[in-house]
PDB file of N, CA and C in Angstrom:
ATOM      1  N   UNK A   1     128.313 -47.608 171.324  1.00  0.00           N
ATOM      2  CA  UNK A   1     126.989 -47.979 170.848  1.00  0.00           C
ATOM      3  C   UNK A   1     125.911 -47.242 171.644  1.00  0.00           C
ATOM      4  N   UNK A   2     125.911 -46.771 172.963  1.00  0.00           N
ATOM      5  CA  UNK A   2     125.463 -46.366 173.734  1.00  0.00           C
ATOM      6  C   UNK A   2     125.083 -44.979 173.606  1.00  0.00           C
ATOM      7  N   UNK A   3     125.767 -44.562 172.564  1.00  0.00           N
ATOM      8  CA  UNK A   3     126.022 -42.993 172.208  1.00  0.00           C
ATOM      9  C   UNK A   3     125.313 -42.428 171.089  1.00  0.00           C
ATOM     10  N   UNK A   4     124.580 -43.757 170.474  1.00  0.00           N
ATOM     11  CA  UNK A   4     124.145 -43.917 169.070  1.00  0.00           C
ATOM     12  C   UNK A   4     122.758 -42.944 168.893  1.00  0.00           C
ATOM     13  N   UNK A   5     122.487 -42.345 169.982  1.00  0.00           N
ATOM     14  CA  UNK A   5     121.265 -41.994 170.631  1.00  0.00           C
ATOM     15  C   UNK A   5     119.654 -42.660 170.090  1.00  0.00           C
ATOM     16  N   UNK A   6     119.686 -43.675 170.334  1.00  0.00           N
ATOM     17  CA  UNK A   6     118.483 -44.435 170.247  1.00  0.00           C
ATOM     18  C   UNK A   6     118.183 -44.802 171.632  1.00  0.00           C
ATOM     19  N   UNK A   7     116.717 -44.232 171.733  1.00  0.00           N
ATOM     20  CA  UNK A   7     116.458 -44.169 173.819  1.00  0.00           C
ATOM     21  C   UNK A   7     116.136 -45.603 174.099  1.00  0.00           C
ATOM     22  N   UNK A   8     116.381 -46.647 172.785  1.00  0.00           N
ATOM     23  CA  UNK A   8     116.172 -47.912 173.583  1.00  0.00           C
ATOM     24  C   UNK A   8     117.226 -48.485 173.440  1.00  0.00           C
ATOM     25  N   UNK A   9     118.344 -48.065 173.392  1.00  0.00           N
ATOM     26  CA  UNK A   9     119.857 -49.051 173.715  1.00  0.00           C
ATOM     27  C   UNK A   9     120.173 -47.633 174.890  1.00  0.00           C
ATOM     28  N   UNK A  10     119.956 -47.761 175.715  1.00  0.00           N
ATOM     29  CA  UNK A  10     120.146 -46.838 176.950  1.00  0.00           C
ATOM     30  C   UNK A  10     121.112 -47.580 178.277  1.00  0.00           C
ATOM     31  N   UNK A  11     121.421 -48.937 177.817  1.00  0.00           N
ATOM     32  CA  UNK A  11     121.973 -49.417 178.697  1.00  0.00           C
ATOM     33  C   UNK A  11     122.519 -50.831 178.167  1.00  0.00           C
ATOM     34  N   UNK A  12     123.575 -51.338 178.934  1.00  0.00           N
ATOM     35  CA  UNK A  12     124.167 -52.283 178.628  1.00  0.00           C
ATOM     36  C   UNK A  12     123.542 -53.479 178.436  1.00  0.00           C
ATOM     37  N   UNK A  13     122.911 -53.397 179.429  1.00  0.00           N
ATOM     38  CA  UNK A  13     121.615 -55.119 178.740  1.00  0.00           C
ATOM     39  C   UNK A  13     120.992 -54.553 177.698  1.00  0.00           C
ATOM     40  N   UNK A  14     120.731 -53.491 177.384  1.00  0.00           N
ATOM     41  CA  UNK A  14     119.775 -53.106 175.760  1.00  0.00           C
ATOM     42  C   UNK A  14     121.030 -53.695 174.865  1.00  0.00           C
ATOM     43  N   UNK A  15     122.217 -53.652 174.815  1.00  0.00           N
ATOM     44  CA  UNK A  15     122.847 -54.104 174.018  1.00  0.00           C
ATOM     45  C   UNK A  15     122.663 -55.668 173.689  1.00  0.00           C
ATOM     46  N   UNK A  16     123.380 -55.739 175.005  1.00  0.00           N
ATOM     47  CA  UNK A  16     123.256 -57.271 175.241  1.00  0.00           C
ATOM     48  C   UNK A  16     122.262 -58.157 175.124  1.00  0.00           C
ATOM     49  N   UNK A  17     120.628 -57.771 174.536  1.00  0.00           N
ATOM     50  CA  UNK A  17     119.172 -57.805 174.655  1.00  0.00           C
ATOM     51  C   UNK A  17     119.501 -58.303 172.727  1.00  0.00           C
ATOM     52  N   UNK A  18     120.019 -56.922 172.592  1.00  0.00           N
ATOM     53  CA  UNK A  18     120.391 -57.076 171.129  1.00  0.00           C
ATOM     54  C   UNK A  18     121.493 -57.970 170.303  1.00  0.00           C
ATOM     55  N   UNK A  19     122.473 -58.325 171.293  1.00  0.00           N
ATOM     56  CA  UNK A  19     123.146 -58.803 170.510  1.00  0.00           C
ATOM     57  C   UNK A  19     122.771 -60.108 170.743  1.00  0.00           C
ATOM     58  N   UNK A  20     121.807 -60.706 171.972  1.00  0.00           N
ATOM     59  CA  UNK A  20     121.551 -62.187 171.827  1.00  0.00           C
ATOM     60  C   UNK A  20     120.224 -61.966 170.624  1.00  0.00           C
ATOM     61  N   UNK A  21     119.428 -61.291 170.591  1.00  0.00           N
ATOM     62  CA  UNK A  21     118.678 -61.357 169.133  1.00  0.00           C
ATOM     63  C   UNK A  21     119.274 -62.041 167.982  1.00  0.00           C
ATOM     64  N   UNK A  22     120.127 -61.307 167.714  1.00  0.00           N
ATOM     65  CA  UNK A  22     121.128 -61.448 166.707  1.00  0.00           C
ATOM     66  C   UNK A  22     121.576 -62.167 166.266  1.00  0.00           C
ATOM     67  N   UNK A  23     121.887 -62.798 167.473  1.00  0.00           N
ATOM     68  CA  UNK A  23     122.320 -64.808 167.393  1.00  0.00           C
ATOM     69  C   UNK A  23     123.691 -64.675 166.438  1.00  0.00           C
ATOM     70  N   UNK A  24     124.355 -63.479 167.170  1.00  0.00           N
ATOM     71  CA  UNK A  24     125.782 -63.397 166.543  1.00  0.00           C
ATOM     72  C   UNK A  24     126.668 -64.713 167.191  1.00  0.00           C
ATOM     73  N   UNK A  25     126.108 -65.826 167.287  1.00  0.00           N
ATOM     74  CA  UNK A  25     126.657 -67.121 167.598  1.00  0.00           C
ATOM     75  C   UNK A  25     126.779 -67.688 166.505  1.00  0.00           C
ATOM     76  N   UNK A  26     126.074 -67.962 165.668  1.00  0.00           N
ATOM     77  CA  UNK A  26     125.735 -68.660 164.365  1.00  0.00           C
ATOM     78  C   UNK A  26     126.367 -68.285 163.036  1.00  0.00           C
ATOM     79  N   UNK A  27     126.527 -68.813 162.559  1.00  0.00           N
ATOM     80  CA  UNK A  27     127.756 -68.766 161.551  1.00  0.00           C
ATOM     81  C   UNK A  27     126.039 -68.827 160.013  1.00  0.00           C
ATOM     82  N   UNK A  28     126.620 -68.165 159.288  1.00  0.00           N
ATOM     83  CA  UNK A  28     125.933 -67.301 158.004  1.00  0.00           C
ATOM     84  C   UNK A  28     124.547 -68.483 157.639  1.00  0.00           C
ATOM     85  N   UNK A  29     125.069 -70.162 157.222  1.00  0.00           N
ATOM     86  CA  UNK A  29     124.239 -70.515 157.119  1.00  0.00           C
ATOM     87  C   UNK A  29     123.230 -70.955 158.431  1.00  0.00           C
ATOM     88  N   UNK A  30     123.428 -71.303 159.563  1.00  0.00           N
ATOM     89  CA  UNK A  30     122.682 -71.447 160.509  1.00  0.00           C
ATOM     90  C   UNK A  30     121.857 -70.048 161.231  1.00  0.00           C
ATOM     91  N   UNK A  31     122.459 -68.603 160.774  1.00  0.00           N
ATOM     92  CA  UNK A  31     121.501 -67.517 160.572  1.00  0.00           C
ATOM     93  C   UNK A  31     120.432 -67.749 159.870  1.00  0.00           C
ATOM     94  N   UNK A  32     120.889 -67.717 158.642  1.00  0.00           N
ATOM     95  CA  UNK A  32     119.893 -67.693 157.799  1.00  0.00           C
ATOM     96  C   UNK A  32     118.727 -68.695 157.956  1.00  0.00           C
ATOM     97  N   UNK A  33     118.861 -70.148 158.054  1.00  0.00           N
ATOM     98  CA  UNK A  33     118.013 -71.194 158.603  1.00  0.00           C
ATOM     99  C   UNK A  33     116.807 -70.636 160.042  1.00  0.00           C
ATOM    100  N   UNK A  34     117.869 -69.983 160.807  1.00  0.00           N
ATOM    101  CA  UNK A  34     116.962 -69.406 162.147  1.00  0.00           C
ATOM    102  C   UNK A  34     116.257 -68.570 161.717  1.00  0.00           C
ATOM    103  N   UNK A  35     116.586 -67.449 161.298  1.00  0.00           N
ATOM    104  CA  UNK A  35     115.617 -66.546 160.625  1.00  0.00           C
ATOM    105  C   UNK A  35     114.413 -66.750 159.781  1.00  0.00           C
ATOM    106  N   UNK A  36     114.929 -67.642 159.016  1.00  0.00           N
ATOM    107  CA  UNK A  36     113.945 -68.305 158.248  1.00  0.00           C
ATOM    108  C   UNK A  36     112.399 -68.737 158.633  1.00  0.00           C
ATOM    109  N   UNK A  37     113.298 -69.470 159.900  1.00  0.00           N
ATOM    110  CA  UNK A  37     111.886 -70.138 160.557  1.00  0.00           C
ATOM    111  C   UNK A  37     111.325 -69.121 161.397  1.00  0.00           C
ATOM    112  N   UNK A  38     111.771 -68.305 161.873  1.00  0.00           N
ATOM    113  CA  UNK A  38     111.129 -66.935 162.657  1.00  0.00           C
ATOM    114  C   UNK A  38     110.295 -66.221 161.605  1.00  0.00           C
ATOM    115  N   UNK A  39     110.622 -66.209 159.895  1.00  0.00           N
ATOM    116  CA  UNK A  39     109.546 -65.512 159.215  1.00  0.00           C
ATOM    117  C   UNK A  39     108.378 -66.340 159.143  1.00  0.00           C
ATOM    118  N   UNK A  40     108.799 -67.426 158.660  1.00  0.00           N
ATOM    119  CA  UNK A  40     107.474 -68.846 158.292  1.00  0.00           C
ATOM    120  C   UNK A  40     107.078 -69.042 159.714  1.00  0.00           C
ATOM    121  N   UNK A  41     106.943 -68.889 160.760  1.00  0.00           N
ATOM    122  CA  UNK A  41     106.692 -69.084 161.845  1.00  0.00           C
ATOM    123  C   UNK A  41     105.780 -67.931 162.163  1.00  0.00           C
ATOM    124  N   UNK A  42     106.423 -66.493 161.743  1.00  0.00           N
ATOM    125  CA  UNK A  42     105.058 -65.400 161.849  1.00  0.00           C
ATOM    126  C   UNK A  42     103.806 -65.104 160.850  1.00  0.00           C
ATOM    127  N   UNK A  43     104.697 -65.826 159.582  1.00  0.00           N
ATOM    128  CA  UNK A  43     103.965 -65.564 158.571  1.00  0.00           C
ATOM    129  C   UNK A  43     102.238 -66.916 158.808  1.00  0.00           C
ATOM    130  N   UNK A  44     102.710 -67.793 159.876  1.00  0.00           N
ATOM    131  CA  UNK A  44     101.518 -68.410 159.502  1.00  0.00           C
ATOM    132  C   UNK A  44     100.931 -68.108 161.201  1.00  0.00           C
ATOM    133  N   UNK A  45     101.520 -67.130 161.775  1.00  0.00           N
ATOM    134  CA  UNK A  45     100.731 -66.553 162.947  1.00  0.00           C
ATOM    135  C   UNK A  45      99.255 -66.012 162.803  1.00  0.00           C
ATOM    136  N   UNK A  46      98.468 -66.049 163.205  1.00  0.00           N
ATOM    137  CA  UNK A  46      96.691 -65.919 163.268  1.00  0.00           C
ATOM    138  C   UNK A  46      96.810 -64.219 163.228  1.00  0.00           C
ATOM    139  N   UNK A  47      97.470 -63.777 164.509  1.00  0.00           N
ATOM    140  CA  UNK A  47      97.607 -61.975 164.209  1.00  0.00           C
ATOM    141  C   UNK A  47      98.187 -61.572 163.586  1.00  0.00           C
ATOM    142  N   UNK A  48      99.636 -62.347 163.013  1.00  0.00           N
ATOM    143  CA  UNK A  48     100.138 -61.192 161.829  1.00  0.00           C
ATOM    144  C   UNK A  48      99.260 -61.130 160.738  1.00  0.00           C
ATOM    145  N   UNK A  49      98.393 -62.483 160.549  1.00  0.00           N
ATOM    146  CA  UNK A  49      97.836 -62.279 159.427  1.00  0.00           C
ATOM    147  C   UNK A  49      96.968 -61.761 159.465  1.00  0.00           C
ATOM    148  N   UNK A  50      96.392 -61.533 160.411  1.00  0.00           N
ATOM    149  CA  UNK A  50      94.806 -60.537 160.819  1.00  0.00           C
ATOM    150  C   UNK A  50      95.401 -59.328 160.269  1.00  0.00           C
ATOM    151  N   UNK A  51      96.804 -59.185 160.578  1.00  0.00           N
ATOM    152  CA  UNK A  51      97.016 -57.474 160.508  1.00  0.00           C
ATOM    153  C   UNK A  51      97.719 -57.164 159.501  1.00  0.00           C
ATOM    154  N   UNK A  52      98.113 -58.241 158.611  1.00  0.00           N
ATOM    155  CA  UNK A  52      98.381 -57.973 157.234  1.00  0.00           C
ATOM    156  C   UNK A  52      96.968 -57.568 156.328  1.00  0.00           C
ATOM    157  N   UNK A  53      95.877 -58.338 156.355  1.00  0.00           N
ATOM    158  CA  UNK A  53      94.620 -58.459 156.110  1.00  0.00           C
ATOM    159  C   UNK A  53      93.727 -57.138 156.433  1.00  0.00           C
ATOM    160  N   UNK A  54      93.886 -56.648 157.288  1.00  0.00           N
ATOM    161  CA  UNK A  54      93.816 -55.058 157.765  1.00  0.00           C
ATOM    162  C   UNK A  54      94.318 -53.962 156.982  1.00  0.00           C
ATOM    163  N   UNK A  55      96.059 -54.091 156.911  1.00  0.00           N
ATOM    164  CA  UNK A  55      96.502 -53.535 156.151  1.00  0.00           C
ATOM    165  C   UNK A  55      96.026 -53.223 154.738  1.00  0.00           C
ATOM    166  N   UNK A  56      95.793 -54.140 154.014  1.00  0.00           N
ATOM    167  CA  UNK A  56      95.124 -54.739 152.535  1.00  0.00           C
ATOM    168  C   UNK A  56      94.367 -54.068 152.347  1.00  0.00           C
ATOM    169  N   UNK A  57      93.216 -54.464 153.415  1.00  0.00           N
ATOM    170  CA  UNK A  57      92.127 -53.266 153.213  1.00  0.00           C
ATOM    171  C   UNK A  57      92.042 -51.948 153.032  1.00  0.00           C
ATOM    172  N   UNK A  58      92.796 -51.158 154.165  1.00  0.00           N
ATOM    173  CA  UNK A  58      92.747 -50.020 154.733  1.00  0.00           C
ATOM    174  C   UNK A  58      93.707 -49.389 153.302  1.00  0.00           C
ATOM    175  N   UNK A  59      94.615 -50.220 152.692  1.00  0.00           N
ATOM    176  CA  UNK A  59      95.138 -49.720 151.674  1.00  0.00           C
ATOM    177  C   UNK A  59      94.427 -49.832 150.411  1.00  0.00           C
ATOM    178  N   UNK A  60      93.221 -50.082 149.693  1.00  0.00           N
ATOM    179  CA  UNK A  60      93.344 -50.698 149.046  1.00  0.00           C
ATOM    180  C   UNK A  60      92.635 -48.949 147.678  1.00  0.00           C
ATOM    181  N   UNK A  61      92.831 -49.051 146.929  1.00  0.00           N
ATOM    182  CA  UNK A  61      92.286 -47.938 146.235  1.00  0.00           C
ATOM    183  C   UNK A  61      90.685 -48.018 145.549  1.00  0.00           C
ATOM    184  N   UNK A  62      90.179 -46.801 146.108  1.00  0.00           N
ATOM    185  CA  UNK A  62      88.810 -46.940 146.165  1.00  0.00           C
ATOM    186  C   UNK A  62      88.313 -47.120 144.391  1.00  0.00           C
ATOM    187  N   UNK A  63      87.648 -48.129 143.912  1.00  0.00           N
ATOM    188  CA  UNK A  63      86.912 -48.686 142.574  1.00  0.00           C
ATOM    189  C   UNK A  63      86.176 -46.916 141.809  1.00  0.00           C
ATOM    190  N   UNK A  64      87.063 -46.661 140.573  1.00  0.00           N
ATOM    191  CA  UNK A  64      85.947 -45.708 140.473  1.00  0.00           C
ATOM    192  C   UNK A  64      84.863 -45.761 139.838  1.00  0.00           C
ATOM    193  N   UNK A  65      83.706 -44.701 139.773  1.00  0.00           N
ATOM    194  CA  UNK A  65      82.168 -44.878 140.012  1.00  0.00           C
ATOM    195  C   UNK A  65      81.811 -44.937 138.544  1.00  0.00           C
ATOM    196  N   UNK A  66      81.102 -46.005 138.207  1.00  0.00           N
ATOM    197  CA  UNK A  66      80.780 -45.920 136.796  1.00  0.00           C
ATOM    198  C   UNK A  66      79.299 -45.042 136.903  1.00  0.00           C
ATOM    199  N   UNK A  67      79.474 -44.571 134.837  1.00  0.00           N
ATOM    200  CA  UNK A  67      78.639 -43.585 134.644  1.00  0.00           C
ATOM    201  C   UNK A  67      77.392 -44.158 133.700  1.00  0.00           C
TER     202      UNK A  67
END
């Protein structure tokens, strides 16, 4: 894994960093439940939504000019 050349698994705790992320403890439905609440948990975060809201904007296609 180490070999994968990604400069942030450079070492054995980068793995190990990763594989407790992972929560390769949890069996399919208690993944999914954890995860879950990690999205609904960011999704009603104050900055993600600032920076979804940012996004929106900065994307949004400019109205064209009536004649």
């Amino acid at each position: 894994m180490l070999a994968c050349g990604l400069p942030e698994l450079s070492s054995t705790d980068d793995i190990m960093f990763l594989r407790d992320r992972l929560r390769l403890d949890l069996n399919d439905n208690e993944a999914t439940e954890y995860f879950y609440s990690l999205v609904k948990k960011s999704l009603n975060n104050y900055r993600a939504r600032f920076n979804d809201a940012l996004h929106i904007l900065a994307h949004q296609k400019p109205k064209p000019k009536k004649k």
